[in-house]
PDB file of N, CA and C in Angstrom:
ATOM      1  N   UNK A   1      -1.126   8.222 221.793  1.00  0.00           N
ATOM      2  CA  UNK A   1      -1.867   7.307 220.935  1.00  0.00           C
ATOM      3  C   UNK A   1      -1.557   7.581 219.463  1.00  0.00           C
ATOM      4  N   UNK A   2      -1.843   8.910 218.808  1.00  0.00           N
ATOM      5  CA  UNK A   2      -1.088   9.443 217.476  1.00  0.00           C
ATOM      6  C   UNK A   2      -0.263   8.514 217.459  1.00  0.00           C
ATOM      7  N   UNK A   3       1.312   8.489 218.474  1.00  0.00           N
ATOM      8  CA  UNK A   3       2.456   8.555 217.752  1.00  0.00           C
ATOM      9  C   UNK A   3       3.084   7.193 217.489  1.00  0.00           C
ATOM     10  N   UNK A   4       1.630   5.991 218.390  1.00  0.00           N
ATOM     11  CA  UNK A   4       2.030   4.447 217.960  1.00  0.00           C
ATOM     12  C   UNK A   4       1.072   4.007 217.172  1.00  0.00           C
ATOM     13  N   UNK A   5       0.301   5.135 216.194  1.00  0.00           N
ATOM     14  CA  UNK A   5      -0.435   4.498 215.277  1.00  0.00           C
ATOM     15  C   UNK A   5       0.450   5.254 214.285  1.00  0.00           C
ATOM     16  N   UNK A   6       1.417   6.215 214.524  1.00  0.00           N
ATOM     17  CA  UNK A   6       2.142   6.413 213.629  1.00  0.00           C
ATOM     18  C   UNK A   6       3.429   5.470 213.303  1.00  0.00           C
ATOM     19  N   UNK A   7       3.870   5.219 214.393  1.00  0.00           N
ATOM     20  CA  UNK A   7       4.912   4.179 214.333  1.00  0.00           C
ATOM     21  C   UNK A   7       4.080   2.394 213.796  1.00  0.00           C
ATOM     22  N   UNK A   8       3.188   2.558 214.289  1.00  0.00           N
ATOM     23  CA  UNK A   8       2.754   0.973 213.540  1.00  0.00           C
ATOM     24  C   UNK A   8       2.324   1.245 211.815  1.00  0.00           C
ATOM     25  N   UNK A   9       1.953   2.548 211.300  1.00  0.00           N
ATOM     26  CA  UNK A   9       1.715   2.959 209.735  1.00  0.00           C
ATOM     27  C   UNK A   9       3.240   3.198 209.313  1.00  0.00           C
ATOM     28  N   UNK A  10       4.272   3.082 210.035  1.00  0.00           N
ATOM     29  CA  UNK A  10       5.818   3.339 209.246  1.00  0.00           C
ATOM     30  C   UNK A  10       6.003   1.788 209.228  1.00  0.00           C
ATOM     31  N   UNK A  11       5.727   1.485 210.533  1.00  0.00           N
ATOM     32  CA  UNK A  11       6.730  -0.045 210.352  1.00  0.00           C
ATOM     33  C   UNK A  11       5.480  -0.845 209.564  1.00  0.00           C
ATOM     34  N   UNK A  12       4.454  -0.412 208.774  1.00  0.00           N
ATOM     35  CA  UNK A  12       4.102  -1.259 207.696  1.00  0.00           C
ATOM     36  C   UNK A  12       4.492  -1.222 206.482  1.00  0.00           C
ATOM     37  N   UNK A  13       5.231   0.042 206.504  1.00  0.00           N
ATOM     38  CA  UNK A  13       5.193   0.510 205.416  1.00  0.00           C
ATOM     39  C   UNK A  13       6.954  -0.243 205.123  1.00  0.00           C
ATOM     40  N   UNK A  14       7.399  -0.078 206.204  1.00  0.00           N
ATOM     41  CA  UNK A  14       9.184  -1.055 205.905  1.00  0.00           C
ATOM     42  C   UNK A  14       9.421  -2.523 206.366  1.00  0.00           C
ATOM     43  N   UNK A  15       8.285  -2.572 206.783  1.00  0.00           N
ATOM     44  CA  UNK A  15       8.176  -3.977 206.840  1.00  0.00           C
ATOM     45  C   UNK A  15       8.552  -5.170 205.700  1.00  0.00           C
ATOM     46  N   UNK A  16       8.266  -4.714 204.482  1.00  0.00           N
ATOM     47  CA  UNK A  16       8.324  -5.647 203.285  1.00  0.00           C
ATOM     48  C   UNK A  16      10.098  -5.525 202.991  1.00  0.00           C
ATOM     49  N   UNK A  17      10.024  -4.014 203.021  1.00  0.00           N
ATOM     50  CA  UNK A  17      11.662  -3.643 202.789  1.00  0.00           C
ATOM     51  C   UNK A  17      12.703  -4.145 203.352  1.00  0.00           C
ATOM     52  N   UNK A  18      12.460  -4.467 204.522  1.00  0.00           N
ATOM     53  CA  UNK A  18      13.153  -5.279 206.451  1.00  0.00           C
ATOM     54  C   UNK A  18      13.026  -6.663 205.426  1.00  0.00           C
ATOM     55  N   UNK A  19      11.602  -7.541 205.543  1.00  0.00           N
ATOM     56  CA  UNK A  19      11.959  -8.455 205.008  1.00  0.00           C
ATOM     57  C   UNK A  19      12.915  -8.473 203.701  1.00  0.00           C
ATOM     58  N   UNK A  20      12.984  -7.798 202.435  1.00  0.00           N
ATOM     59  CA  UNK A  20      14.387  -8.021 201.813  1.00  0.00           C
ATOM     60  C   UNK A  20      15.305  -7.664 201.907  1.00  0.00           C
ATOM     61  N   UNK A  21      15.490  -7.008 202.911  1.00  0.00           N
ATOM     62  CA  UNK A  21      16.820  -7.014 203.209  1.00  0.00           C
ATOM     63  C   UNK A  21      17.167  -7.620 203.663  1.00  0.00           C
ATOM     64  N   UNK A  22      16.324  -9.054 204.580  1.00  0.00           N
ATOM     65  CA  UNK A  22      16.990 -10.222 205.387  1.00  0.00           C
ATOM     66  C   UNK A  22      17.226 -11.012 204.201  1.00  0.00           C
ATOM     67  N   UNK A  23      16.329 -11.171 203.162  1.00  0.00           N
ATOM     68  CA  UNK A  23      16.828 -11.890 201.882  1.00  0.00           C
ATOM     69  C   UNK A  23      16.949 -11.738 200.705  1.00  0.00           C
ATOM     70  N   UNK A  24      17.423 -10.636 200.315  1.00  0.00           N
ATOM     71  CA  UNK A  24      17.157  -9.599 199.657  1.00  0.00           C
ATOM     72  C   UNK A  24      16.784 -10.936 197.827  1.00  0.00           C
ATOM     73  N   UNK A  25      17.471 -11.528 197.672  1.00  0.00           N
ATOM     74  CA  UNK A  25      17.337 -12.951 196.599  1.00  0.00           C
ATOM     75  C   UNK A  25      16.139 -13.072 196.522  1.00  0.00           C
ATOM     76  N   UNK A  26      15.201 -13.443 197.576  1.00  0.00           N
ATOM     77  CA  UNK A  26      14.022 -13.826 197.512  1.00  0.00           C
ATOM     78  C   UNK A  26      12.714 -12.500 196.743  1.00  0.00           C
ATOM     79  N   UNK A  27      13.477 -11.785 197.137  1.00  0.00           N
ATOM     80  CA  UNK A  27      12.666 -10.536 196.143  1.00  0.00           C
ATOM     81  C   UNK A  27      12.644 -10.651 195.030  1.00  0.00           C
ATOM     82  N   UNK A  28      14.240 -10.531 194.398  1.00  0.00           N
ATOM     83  CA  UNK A  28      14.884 -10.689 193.456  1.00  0.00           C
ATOM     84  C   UNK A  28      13.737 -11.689 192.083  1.00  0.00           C
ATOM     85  N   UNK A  29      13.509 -12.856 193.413  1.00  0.00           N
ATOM     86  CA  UNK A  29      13.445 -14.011 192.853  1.00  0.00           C
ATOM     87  C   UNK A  29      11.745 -14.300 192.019  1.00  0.00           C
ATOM     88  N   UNK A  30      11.169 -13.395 193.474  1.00  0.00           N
ATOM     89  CA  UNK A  30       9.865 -12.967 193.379  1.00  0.00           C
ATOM     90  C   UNK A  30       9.911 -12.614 192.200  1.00  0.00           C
ATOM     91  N   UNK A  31      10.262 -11.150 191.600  1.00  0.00           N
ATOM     92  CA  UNK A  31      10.477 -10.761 190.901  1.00  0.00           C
ATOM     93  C   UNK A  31      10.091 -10.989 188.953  1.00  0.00           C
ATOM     94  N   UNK A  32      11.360 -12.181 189.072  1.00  0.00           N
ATOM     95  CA  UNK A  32      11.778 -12.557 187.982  1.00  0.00           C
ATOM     96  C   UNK A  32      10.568 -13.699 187.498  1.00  0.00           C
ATOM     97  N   UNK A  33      10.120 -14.123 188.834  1.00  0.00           N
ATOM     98  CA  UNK A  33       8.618 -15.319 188.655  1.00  0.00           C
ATOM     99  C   UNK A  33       7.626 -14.197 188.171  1.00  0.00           C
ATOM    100  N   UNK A  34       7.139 -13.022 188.667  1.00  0.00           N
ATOM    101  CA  UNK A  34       6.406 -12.528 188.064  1.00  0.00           C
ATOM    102  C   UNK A  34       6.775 -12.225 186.263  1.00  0.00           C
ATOM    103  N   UNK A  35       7.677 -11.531 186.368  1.00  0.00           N
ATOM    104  CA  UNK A  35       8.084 -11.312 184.775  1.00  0.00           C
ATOM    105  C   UNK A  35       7.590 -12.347 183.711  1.00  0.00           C
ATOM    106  N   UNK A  36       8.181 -13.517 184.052  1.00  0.00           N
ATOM    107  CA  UNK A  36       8.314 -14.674 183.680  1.00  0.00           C
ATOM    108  C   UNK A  36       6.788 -15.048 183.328  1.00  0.00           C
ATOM    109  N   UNK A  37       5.826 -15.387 184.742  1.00  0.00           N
ATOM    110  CA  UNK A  37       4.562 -14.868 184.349  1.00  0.00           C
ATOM    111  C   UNK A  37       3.862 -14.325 183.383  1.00  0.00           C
ATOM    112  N   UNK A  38       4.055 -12.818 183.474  1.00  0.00           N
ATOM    113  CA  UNK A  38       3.332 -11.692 182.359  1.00  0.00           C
ATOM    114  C   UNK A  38       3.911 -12.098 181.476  1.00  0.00           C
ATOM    115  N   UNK A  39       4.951 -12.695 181.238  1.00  0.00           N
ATOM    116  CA  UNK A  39       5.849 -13.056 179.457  1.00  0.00           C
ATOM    117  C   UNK A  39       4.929 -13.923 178.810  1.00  0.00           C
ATOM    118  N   UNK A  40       4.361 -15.218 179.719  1.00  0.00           N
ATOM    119  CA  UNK A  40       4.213 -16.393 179.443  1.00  0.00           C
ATOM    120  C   UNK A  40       2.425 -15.830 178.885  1.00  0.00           C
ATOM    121  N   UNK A  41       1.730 -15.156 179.914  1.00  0.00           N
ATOM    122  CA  UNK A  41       0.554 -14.721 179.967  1.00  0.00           C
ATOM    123  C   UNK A  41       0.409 -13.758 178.320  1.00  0.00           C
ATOM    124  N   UNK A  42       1.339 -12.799 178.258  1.00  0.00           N
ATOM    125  CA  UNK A  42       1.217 -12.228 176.961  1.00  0.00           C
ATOM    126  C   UNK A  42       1.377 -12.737 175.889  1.00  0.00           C
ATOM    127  N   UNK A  43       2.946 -13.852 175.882  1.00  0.00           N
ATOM    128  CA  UNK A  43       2.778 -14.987 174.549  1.00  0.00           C
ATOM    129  C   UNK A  43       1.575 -15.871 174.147  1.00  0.00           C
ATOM    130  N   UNK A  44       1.054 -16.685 175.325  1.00  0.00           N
ATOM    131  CA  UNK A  44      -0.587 -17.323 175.078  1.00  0.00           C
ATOM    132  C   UNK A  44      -1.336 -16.036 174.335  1.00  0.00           C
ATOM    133  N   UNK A  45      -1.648 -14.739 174.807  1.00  0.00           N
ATOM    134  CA  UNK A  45      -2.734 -14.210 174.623  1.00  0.00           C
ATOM    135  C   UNK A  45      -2.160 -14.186 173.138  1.00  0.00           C
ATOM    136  N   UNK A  46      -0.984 -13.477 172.708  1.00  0.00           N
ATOM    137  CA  UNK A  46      -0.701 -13.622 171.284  1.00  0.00           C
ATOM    138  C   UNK A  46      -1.010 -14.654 170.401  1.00  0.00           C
ATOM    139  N   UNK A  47      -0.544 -16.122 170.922  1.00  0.00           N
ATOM    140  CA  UNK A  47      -0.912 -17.232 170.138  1.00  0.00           C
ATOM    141  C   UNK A  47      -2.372 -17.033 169.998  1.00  0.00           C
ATOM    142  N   UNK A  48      -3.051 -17.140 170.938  1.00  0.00           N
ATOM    143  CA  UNK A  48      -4.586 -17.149 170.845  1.00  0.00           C
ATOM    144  C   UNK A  48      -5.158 -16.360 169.914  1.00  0.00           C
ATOM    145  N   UNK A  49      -4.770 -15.035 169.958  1.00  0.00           N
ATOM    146  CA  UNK A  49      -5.083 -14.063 168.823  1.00  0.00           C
ATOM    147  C   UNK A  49      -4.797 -14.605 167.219  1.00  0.00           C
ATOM    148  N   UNK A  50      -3.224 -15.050 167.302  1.00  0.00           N
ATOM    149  CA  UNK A  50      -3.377 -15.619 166.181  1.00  0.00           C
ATOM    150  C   UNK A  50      -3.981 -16.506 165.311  1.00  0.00           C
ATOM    151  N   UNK A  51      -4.204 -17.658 166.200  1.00  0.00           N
ATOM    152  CA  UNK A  51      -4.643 -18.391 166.029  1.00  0.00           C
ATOM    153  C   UNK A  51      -6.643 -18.317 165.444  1.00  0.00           C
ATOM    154  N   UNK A  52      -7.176 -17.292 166.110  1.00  0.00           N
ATOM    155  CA  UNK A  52      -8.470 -16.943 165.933  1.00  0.00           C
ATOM    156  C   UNK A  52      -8.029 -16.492 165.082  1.00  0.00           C
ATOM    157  N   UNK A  53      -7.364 -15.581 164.348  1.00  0.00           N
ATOM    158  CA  UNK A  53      -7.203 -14.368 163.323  1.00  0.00           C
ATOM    159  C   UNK A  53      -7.104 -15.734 162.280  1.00  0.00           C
ATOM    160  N   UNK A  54      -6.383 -16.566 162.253  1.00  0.00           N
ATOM    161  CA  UNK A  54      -6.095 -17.757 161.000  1.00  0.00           C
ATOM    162  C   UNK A  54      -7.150 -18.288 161.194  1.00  0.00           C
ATOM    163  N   UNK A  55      -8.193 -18.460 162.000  1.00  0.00           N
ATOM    164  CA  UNK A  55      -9.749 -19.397 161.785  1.00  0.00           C
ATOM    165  C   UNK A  55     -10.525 -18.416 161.093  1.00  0.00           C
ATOM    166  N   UNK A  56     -10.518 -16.841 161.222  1.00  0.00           N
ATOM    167  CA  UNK A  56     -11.464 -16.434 160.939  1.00  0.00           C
ATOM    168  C   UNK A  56     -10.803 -15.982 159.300  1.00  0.00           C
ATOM    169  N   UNK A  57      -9.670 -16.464 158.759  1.00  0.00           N
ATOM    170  CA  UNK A  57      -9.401 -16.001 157.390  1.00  0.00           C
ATOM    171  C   UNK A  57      -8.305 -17.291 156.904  1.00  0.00           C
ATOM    172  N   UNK A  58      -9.408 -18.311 156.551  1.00  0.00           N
ATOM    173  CA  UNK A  58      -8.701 -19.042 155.751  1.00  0.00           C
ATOM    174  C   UNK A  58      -7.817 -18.922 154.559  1.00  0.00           C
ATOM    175  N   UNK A  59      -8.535 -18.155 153.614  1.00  0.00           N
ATOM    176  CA  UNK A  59      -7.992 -17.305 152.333  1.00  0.00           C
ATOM    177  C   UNK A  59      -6.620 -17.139 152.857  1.00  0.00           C
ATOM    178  N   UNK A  60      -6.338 -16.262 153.655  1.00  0.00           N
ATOM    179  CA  UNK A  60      -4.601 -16.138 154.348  1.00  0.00           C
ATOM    180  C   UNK A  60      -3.825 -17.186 154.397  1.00  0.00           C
ATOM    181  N   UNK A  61      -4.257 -18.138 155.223  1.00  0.00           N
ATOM    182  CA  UNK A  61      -3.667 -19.920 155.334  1.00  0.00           C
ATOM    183  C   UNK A  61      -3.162 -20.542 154.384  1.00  0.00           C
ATOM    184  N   UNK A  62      -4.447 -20.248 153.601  1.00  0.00           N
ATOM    185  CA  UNK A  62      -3.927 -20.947 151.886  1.00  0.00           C
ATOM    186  C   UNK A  62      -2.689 -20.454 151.279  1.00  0.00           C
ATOM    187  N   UNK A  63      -2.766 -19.263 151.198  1.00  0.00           N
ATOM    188  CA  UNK A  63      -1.520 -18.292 150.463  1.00  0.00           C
ATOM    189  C   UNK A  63      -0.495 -18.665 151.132  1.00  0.00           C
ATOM    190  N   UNK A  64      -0.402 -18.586 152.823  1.00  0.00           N
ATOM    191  CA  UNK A  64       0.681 -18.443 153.399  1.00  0.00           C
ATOM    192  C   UNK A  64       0.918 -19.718 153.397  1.00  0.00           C
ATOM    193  N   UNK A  65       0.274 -20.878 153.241  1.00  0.00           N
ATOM    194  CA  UNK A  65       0.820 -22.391 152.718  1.00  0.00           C
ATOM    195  C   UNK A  65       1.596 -22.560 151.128  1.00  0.00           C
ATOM    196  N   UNK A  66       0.939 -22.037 150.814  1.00  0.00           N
ATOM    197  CA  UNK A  66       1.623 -21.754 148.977  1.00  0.00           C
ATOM    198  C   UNK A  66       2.888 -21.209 149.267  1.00  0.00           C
ATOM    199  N   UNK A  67       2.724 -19.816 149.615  1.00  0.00           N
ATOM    200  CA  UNK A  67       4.156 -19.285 149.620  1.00  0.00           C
ATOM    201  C   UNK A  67       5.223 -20.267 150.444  1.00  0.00           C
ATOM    202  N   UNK A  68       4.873 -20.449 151.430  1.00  0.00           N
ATOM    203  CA  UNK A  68       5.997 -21.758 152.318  1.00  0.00           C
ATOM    204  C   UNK A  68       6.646 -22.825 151.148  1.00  0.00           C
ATOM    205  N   UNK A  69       5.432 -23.398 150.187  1.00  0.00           N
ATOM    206  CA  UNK A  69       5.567 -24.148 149.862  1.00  0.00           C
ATOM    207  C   UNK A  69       6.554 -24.047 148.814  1.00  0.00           C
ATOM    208  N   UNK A  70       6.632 -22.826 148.178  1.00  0.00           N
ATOM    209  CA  UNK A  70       6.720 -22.446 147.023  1.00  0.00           C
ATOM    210  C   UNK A  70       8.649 -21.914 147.359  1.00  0.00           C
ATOM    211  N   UNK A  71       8.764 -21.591 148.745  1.00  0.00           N
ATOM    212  CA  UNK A  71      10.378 -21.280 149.103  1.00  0.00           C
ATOM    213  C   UNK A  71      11.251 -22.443 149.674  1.00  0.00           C
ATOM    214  N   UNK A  72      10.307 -23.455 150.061  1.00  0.00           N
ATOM    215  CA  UNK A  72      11.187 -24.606 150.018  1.00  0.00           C
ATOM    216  C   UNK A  72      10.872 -25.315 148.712  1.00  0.00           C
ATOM    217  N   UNK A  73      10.629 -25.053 147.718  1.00  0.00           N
ATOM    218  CA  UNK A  73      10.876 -25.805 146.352  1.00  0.00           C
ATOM    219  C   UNK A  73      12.095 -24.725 145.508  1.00  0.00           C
ATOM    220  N   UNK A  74      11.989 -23.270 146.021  1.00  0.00           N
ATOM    221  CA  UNK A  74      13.197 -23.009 145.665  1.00  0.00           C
ATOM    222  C   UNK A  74      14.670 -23.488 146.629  1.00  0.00           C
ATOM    223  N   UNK A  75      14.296 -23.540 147.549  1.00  0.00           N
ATOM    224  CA  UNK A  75      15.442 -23.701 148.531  1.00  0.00           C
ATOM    225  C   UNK A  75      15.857 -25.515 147.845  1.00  0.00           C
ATOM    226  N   UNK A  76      15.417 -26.239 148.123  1.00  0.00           N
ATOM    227  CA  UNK A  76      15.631 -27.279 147.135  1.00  0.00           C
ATOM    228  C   UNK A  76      16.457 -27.215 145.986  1.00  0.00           C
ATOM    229  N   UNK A  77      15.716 -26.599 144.976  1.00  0.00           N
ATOM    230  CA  UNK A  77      16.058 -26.352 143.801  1.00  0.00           C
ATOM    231  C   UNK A  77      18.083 -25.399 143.816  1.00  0.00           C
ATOM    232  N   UNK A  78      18.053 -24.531 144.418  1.00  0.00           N
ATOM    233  CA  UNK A  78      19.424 -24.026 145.429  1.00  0.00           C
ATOM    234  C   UNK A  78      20.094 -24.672 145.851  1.00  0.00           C
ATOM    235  N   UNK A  79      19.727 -26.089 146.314  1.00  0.00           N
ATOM    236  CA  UNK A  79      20.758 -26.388 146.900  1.00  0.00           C
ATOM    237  C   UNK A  79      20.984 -27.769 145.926  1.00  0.00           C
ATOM    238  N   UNK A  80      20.292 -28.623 144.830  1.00  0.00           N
ATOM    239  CA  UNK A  80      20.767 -29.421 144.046  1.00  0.00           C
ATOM    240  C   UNK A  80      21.526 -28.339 143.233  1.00  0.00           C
ATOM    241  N   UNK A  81      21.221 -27.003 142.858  1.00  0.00           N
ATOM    242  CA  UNK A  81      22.643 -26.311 142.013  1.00  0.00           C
ATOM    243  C   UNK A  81      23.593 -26.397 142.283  1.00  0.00           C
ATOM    244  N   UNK A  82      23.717 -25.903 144.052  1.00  0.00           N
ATOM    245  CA  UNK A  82      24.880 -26.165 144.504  1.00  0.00           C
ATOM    246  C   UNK A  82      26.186 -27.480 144.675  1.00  0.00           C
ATOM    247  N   UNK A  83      24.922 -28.395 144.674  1.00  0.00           N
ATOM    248  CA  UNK A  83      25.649 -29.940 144.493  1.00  0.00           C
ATOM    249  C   UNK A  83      26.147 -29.515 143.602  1.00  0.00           C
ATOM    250  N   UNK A  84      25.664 -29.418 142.185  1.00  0.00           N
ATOM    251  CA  UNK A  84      26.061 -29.546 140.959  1.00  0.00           C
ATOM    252  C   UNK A  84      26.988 -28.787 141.116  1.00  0.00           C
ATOM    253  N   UNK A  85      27.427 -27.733 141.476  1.00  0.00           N
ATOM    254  CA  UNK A  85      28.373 -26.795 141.163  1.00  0.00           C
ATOM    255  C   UNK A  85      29.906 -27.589 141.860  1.00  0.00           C
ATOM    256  N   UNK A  86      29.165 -28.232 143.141  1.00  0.00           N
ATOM    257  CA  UNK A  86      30.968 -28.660 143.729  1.00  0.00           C
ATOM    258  C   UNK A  86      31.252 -29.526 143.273  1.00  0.00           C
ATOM    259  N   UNK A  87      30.157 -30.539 142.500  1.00  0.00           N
ATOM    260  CA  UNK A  87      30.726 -31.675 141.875  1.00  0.00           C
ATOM    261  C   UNK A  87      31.414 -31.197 140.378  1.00  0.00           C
ATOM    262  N   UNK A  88      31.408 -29.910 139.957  1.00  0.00           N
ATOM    263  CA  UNK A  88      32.466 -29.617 138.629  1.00  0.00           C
ATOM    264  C   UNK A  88      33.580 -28.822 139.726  1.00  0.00           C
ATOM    265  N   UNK A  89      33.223 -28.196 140.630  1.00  0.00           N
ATOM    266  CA  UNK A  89      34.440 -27.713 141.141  1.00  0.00           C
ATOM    267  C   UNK A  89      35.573 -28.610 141.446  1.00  0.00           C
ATOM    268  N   UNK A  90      35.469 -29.925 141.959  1.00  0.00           N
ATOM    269  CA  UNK A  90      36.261 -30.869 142.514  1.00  0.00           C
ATOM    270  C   UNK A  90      36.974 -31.562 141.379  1.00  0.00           C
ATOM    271  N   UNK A  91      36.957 -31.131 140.267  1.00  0.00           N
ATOM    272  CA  UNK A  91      38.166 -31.303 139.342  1.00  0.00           C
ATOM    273  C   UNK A  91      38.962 -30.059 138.926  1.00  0.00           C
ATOM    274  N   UNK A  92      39.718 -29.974 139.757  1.00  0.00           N
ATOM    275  CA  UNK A  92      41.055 -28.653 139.324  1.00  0.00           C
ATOM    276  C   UNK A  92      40.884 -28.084 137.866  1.00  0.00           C
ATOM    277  N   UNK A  93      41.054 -27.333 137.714  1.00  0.00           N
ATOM    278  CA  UNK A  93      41.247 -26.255 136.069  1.00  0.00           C
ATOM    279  C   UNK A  93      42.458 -27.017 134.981  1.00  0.00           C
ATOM    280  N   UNK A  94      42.841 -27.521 134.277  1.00  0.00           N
ATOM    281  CA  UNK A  94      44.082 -27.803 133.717  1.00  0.00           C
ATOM    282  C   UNK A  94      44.490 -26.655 133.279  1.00  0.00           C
ATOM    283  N   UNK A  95      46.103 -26.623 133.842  1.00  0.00           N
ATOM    284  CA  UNK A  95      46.220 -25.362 133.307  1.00  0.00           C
ATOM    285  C   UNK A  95      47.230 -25.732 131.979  1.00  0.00           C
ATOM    286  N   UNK A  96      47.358 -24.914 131.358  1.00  0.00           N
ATOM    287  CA  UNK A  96      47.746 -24.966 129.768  1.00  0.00           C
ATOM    288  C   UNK A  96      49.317 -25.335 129.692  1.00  0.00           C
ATOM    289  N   UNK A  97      49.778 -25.948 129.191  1.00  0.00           N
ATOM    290  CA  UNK A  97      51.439 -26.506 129.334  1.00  0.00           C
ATOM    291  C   UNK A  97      52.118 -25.608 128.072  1.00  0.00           C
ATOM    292  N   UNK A  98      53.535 -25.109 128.399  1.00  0.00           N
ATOM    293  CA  UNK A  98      53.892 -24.424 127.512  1.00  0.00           C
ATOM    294  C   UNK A  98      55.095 -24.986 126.857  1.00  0.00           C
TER     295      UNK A  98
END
């Protein structure tokens, strides 16, 4: 009696193992759905956090709207220089005749 309650506590124990090895992919696959899961589960909890953290401190919002605002008016400002600059570049140098 022991030695087929020992043999039925092994073959539970390789039972899962037996099954991947008939498909071993499907583990695999298992797997990668869980990951995928906890990824998805930890990014929400992050957004969420953030998102409370920006309700409970407007003061932050504001600034961090200013500053945004304030690097695309330089980025702007950067890149009409740059116009300006290729539109004098696109006339060659004269060079001096001797």
């Amino acid at each position: 009696m022991k030695k087929l309650i020992w043999v039925l506590i092994v073959a539970a124990l390789l039972l899962p193992r037996i099954s991947l090895a008939a498909d071993p992919k499907a583990g695999w696959t298992a797997f990668q759905q869980q990951q995928r899961e906890a990824q998805m589960a930890f990014f929400k909890k992050q957004q969420d956090e953030k998102a409370q953290f920006l309700k409970s401190h407007p003061d932050i919002v504001a600034q961090l709207e200013q500053e945004k605002k304030a690097s695309q008016e330089r980025s702007q400002k950067m890149r009409e220089e740059a116009i300006k600059r290729q539109g004098q570049k696109v006339q060659p140098p004269k060079m001096p005749t001797q």
